[in-house]
C-alpha atoms as a PDB file:
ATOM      1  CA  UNK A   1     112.064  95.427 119.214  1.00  0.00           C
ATOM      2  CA  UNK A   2     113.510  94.408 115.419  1.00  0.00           C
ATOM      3  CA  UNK A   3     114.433  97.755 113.722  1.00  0.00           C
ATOM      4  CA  UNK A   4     114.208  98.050 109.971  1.00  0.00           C
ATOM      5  CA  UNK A   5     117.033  96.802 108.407  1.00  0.00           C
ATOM      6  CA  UNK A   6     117.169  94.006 110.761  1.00  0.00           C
ATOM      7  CA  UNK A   7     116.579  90.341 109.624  1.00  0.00           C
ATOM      8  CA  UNK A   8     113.057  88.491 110.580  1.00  0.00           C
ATOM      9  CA  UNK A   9     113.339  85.407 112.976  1.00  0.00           C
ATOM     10  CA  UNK A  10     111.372  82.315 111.417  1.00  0.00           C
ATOM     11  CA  UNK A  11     108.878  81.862 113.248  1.00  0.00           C
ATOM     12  CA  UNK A  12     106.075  78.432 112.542  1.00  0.00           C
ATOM     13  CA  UNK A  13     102.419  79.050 114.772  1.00  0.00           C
ATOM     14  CA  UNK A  14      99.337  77.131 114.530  1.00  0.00           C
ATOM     15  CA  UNK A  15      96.772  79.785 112.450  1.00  0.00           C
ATOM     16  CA  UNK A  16      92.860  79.504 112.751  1.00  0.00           C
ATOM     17  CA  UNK A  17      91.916  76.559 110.768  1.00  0.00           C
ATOM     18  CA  UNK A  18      94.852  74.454 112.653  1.00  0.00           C
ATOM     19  CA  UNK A  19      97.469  74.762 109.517  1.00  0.00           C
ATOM     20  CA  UNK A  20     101.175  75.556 110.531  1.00  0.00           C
ATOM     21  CA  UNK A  21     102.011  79.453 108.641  1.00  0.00           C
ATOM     22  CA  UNK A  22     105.408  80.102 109.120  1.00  0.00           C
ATOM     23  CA  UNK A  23     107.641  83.069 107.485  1.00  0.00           C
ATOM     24  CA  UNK A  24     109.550  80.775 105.250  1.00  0.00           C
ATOM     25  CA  UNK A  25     106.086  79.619 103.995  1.00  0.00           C
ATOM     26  CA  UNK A  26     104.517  82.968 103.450  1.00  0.00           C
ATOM     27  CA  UNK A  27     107.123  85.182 102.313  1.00  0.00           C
ATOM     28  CA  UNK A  28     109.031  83.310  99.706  1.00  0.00           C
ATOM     29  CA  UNK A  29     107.954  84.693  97.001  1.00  0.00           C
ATOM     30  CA  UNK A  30     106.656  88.289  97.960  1.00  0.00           C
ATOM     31  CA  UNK A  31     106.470  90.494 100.816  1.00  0.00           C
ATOM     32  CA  UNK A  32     104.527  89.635 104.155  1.00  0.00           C
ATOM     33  CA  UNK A  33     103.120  92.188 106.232  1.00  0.00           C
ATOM     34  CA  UNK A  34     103.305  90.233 109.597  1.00  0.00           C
ATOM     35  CA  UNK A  35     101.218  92.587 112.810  1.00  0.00           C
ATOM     36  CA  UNK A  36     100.848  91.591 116.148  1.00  0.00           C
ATOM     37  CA  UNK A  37      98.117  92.903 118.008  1.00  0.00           C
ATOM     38  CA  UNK A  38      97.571  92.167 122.037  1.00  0.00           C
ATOM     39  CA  UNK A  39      93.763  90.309 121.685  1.00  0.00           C
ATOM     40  CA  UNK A  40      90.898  89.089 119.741  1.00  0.00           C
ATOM     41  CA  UNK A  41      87.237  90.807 120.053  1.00  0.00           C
ATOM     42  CA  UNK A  42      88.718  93.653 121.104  1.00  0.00           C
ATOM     43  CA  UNK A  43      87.611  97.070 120.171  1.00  0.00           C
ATOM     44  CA  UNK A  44      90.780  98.060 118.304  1.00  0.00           C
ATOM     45  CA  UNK A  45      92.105  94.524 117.202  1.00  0.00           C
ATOM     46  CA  UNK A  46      89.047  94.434 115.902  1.00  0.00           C
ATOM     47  CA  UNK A  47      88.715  97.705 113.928  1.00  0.00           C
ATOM     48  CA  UNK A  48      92.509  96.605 112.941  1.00  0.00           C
ATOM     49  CA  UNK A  49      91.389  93.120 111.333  1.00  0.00           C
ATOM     50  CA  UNK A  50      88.504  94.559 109.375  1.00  0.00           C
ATOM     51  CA  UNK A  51      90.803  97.288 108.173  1.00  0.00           C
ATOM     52  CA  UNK A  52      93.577  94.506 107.381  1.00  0.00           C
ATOM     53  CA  UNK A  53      90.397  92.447 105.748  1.00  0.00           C
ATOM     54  CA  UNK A  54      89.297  95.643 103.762  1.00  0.00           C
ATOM     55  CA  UNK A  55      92.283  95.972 102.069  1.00  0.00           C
ATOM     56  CA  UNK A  56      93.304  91.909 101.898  1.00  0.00           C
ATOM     57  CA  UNK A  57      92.580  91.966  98.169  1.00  0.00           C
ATOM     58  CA  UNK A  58      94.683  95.103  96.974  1.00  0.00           C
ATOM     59  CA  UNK A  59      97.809  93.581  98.859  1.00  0.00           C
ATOM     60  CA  UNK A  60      97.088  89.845  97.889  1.00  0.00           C
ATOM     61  CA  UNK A  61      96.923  91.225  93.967  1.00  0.00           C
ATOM     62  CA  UNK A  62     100.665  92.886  94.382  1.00  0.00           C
ATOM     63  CA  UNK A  63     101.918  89.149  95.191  1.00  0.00           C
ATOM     64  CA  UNK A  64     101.982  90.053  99.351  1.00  0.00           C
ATOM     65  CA  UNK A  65     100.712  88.219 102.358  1.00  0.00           C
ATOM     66  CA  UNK A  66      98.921  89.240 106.031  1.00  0.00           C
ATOM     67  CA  UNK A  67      99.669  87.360 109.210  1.00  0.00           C
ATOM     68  CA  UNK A  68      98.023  88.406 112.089  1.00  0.00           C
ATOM     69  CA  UNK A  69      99.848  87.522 115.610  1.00  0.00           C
ATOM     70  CA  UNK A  70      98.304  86.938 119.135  1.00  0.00           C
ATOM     71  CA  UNK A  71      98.432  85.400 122.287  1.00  0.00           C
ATOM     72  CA  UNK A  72      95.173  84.367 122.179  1.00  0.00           C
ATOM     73  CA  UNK A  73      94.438  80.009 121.033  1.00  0.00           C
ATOM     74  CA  UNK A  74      93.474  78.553 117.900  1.00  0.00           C
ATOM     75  CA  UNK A  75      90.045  78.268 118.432  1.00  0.00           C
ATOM     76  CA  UNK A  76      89.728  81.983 119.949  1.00  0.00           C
ATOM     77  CA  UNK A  77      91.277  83.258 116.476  1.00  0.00           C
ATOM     78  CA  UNK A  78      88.764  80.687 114.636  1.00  0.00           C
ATOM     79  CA  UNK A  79      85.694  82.409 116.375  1.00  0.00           C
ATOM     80  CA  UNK A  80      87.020  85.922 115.650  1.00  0.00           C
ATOM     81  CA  UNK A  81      88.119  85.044 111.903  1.00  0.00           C
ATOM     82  CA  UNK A  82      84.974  83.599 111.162  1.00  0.00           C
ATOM     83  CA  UNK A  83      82.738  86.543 112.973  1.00  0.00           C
ATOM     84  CA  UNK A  84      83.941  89.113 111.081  1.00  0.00           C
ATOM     85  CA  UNK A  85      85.268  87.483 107.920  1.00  0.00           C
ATOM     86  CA  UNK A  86      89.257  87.475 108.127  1.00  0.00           C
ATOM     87  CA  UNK A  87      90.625  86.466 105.158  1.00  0.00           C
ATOM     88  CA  UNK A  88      94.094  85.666 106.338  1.00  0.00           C
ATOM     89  CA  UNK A  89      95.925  83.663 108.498  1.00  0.00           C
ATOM     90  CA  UNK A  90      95.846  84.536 112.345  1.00  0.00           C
ATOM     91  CA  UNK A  91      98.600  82.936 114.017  1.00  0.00           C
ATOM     92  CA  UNK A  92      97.999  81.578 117.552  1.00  0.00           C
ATOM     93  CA  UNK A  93     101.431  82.433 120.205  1.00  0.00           C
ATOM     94  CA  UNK A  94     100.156  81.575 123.823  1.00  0.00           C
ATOM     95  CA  UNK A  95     103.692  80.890 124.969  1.00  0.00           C
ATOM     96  CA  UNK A  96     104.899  84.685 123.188  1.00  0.00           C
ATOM     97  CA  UNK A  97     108.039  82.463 121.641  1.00  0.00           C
ATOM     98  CA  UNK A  98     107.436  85.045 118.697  1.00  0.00           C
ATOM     99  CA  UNK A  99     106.407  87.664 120.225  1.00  0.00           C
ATOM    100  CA  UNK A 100     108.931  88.062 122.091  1.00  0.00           C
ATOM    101  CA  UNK A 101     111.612  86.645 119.279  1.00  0.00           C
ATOM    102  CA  UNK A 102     110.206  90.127 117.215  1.00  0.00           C
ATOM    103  CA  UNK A 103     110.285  92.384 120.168  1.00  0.00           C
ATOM    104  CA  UNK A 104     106.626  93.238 121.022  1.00  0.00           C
ATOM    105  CA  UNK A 105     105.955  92.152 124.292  1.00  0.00           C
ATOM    106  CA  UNK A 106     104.232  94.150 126.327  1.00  0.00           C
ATOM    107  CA  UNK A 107     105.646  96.409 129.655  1.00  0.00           C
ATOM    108  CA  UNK A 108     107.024  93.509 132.141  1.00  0.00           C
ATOM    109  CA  UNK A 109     105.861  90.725 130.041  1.00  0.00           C
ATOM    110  CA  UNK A 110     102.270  92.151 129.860  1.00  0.00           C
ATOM    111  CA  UNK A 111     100.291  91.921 126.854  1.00  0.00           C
ATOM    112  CA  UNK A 112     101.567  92.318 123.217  1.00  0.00           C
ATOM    113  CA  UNK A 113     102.329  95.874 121.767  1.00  0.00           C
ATOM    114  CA  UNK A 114     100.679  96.749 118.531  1.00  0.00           C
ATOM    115  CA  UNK A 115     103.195  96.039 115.952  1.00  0.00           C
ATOM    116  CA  UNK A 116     103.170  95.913 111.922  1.00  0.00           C
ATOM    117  CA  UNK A 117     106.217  94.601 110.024  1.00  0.00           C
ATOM    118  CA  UNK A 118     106.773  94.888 106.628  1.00  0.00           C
ATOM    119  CA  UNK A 119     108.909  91.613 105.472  1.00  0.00           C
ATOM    120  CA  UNK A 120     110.682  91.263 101.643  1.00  0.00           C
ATOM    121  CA  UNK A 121     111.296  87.601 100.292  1.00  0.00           C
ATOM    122  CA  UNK A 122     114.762  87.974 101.980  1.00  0.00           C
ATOM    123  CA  UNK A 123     113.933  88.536 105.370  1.00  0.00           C
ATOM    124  CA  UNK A 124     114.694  91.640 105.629  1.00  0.00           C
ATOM    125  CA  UNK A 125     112.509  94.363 107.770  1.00  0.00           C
ATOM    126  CA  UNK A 126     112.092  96.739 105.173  1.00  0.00           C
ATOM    127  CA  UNK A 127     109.130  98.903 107.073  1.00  0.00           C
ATOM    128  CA  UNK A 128     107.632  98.708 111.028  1.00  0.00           C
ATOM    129  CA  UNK A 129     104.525 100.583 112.385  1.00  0.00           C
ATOM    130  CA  UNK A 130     104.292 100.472 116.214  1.00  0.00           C
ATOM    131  CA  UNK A 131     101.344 102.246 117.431  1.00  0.00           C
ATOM    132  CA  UNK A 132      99.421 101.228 120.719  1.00  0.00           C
ATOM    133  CA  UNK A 133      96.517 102.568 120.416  1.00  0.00           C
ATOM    134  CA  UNK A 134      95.713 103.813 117.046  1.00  0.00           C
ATOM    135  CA  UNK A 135      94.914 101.763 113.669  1.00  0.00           C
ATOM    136  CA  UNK A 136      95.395 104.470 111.149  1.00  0.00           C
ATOM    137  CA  UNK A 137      99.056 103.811 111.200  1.00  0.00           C
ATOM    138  CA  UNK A 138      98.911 100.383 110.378  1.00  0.00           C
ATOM    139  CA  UNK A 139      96.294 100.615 107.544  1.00  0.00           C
ATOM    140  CA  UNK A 140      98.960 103.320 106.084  1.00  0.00           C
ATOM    141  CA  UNK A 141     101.608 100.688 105.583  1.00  0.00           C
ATOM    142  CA  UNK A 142      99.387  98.529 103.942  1.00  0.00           C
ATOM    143  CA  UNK A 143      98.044 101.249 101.514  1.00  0.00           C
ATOM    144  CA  UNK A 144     102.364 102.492 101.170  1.00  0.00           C
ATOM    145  CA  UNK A 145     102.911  98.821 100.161  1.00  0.00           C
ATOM    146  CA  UNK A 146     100.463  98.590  97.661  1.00  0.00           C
ATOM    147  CA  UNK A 147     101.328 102.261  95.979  1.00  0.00           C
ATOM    148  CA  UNK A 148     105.051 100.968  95.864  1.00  0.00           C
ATOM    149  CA  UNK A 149     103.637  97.715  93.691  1.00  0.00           C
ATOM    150  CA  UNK A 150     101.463  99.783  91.404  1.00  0.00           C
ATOM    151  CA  UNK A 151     104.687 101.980  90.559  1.00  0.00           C
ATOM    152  CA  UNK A 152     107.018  99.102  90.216  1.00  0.00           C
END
């Protein structure tokens, strides 16, 4: 799994409305937080994306970006976005190219551990979350990233 410190792998997906997001794309100009999360309609991906969606317009205001990741298709994360509102892109990985290029592959290739990564405009892994099981964690970052904007 990338450590912070380490350098982000590109990466270019398919999100829900069929537009190519890639890290290039989304982080030149500000910080992305990029999480990967094992499924959609699930009880805690879910609670995850409507936290991430809760706080969408605090982090887009400091100049950042939200990518969610999943094996799941396109039109899988097009049903979820649209049922409960997502406001960001959610990147479709049913081959787990990226997944696995960022570490967060599941026990023997299972699933997709529950990941967040902070990301500057260089690249560079400059926070990580993992937490199976729990959101709170995750929505921390985000809320740490956007106190660290409203000092600077």
């Amino acid at each position: 799994m990338l450590k912070i410190g380490d350098t982000a792998p590109d990466f270019e997906l398919q999100d829900q409305s069929g537009s190519i997001v890639s890290l290039d794309q989304e982080n030149s100009d500000g910080d992305l937080i990029l999480y990967f999360y094992p499924a959609d309609f699930t009880p805690i991906c879910t609670a995850e994306a409507c936290a991430f969606r809760d706080t969408y317009e605090g982090v887009s205001n400091v100049g950042a970006r939200i990518i969610g990741v999943s094996p799941q298709s396109v039109e899988s994360h097009r049903r979820f976005s649209k049922q409960f509102s997502i406001p960001f892109p959610l990147a479709s990985d049913p081959g787990k190219k990226v997944i696995r290029a960022y570490g967060v592959d599941g026990p023997l290739g299972f699933g997709v551990r529950r990941v967040t990564f902070l990301i500057d405009s260089s690249k560079v892994i400059r926070n990580r979350v993992v937490s199976d099981l729990f959101v709170g964690s995750h929505t921390d970052l985000l809320k740490k990233t956007l106190r660290a904007h409203d000092k600077a």
